[in-house]
C-alpha atoms as a PDB file:
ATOM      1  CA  UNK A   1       0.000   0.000   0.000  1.00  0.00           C
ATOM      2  CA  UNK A   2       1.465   3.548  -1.153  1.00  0.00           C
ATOM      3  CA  UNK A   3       0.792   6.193   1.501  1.00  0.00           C
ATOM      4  CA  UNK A   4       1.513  10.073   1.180  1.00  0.00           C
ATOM      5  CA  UNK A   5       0.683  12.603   3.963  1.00  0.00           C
ATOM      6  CA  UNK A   6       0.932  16.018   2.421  1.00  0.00           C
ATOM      7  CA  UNK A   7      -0.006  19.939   3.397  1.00  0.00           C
ATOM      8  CA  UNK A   8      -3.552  21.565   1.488  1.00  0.00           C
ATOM      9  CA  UNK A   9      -1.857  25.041   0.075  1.00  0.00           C
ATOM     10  CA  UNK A  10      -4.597  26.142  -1.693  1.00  0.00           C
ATOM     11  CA  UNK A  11      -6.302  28.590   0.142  1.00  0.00           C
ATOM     12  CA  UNK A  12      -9.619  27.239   0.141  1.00  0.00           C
ATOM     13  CA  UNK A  13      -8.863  24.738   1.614  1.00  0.00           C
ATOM     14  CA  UNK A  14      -9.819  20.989  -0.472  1.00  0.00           C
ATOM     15  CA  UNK A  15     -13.139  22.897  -1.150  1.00  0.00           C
ATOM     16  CA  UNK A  16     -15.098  23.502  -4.926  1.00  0.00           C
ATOM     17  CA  UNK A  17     -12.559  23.458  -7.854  1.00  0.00           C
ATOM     18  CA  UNK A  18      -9.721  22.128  -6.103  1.00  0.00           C
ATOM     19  CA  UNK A  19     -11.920  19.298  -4.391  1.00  0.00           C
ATOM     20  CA  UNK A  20     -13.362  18.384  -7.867  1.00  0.00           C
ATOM     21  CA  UNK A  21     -10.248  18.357  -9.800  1.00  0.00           C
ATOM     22  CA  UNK A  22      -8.984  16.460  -6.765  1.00  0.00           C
ATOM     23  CA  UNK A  23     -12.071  13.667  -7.339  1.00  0.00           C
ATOM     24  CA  UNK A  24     -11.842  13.800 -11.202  1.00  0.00           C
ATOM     25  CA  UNK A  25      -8.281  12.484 -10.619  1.00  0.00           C
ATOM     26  CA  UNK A  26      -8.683   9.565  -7.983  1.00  0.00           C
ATOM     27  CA  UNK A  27     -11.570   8.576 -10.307  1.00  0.00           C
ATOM     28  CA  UNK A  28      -9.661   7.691 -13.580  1.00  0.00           C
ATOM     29  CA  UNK A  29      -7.673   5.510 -11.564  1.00  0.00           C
ATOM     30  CA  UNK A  30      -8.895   1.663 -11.665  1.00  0.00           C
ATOM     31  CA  UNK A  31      -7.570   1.228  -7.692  1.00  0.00           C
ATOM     32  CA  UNK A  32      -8.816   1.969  -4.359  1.00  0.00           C
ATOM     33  CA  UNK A  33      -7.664   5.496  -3.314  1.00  0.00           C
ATOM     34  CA  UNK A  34      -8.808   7.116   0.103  1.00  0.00           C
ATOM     35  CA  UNK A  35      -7.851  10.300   2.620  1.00  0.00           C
ATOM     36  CA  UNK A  36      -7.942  11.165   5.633  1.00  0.00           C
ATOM     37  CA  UNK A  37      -7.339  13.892   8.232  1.00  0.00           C
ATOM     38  CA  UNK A  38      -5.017  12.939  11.230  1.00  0.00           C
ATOM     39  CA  UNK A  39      -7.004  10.880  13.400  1.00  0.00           C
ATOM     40  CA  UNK A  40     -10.187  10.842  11.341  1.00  0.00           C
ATOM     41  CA  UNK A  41     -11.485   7.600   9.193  1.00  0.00           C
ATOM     42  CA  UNK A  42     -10.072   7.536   5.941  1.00  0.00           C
ATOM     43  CA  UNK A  43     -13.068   8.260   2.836  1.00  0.00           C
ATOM     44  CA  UNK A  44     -13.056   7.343  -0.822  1.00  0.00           C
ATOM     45  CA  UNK A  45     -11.315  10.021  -2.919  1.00  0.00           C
ATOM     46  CA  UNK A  46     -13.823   9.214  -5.563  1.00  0.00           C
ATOM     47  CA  UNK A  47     -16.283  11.010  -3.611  1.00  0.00           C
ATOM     48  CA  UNK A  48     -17.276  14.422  -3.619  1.00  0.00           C
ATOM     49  CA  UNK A  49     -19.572  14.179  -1.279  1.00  0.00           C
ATOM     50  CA  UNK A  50     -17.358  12.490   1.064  1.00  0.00           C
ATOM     51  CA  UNK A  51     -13.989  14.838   0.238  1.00  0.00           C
ATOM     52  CA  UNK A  52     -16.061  17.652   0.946  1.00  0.00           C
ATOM     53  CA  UNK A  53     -17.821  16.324   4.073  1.00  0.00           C
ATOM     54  CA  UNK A  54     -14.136  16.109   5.474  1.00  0.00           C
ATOM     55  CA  UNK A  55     -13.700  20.175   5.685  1.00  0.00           C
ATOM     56  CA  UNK A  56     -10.164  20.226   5.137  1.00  0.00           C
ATOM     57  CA  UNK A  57      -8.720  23.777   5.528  1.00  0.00           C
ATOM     58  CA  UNK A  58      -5.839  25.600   4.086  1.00  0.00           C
ATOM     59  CA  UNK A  59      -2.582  24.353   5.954  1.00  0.00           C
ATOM     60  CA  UNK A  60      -4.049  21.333   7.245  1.00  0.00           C
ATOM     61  CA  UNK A  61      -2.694  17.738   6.697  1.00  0.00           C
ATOM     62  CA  UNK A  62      -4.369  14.657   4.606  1.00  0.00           C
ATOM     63  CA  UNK A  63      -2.803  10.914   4.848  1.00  0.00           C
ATOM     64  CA  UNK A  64      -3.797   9.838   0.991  1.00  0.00           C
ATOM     65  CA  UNK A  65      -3.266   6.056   0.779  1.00  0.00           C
ATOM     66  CA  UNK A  66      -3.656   3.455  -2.516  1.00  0.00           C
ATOM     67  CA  UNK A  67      -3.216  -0.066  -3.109  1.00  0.00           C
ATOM     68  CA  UNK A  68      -2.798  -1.468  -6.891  1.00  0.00           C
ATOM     69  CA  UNK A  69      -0.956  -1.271  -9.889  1.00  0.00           C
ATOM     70  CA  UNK A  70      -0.339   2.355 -10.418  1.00  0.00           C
ATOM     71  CA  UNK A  71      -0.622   3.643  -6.995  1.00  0.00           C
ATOM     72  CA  UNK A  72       2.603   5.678  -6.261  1.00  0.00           C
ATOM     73  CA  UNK A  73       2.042   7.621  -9.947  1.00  0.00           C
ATOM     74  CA  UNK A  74      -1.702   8.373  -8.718  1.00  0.00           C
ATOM     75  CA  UNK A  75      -0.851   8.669  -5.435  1.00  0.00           C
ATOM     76  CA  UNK A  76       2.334  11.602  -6.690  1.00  0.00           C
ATOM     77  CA  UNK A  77      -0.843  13.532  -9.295  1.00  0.00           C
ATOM     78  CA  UNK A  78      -2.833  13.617  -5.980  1.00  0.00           C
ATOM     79  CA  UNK A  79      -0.312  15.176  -3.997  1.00  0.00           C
ATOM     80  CA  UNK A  80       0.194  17.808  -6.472  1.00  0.00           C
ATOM     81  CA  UNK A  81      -3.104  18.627  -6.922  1.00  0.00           C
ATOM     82  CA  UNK A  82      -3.871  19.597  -3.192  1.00  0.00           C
ATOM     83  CA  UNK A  83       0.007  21.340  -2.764  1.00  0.00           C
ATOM     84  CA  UNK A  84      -0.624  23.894  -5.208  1.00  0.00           C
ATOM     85  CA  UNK A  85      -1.507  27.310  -3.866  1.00  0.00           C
ATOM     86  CA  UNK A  86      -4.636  28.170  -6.578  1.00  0.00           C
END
């Protein structure tokens, strides 16, 4: 399993465009992919509903974990996605 904790920088937090580009991502991918805040359950990242129910803020930090062919490269896009600052 391919784990990656990693620091939102956008300033919305993992909120609207960021959160759906975030989704739109995990979803093309053919493997289980989930996040988490520290100490919270971890949710599908192939959920809007449930990315957005977690209310992560600018500055906070997700655990982002994947299992399956592929999961470090997906697991690396996803990262990006939720370090960049728009």
């Amino acid at each position: 399993m391919a784990e990656r904790t990693v620091r939102v920088e956008s300033e919305v937090g993992l909120h609207a465009r960021p959160a759906a580009t975030f989704v739109q991502t995990a979803s093309k991918a053919p493997i289980d992919v989930t996040l988490s805040k520290a100490g919270g359950a971890p949710v599908s990242a192939k959920s809007i509903l449930a990315v957005l129910a977690l209310d992560v803020r600018h500055g906070e930090q997700i655990t982002l974990r994947a299992e399956g062919e592929g999961a470090e490269e997906l697991l690396d896009e996803l990262s990006r996605i939720v370090s960049e600052t728009k």
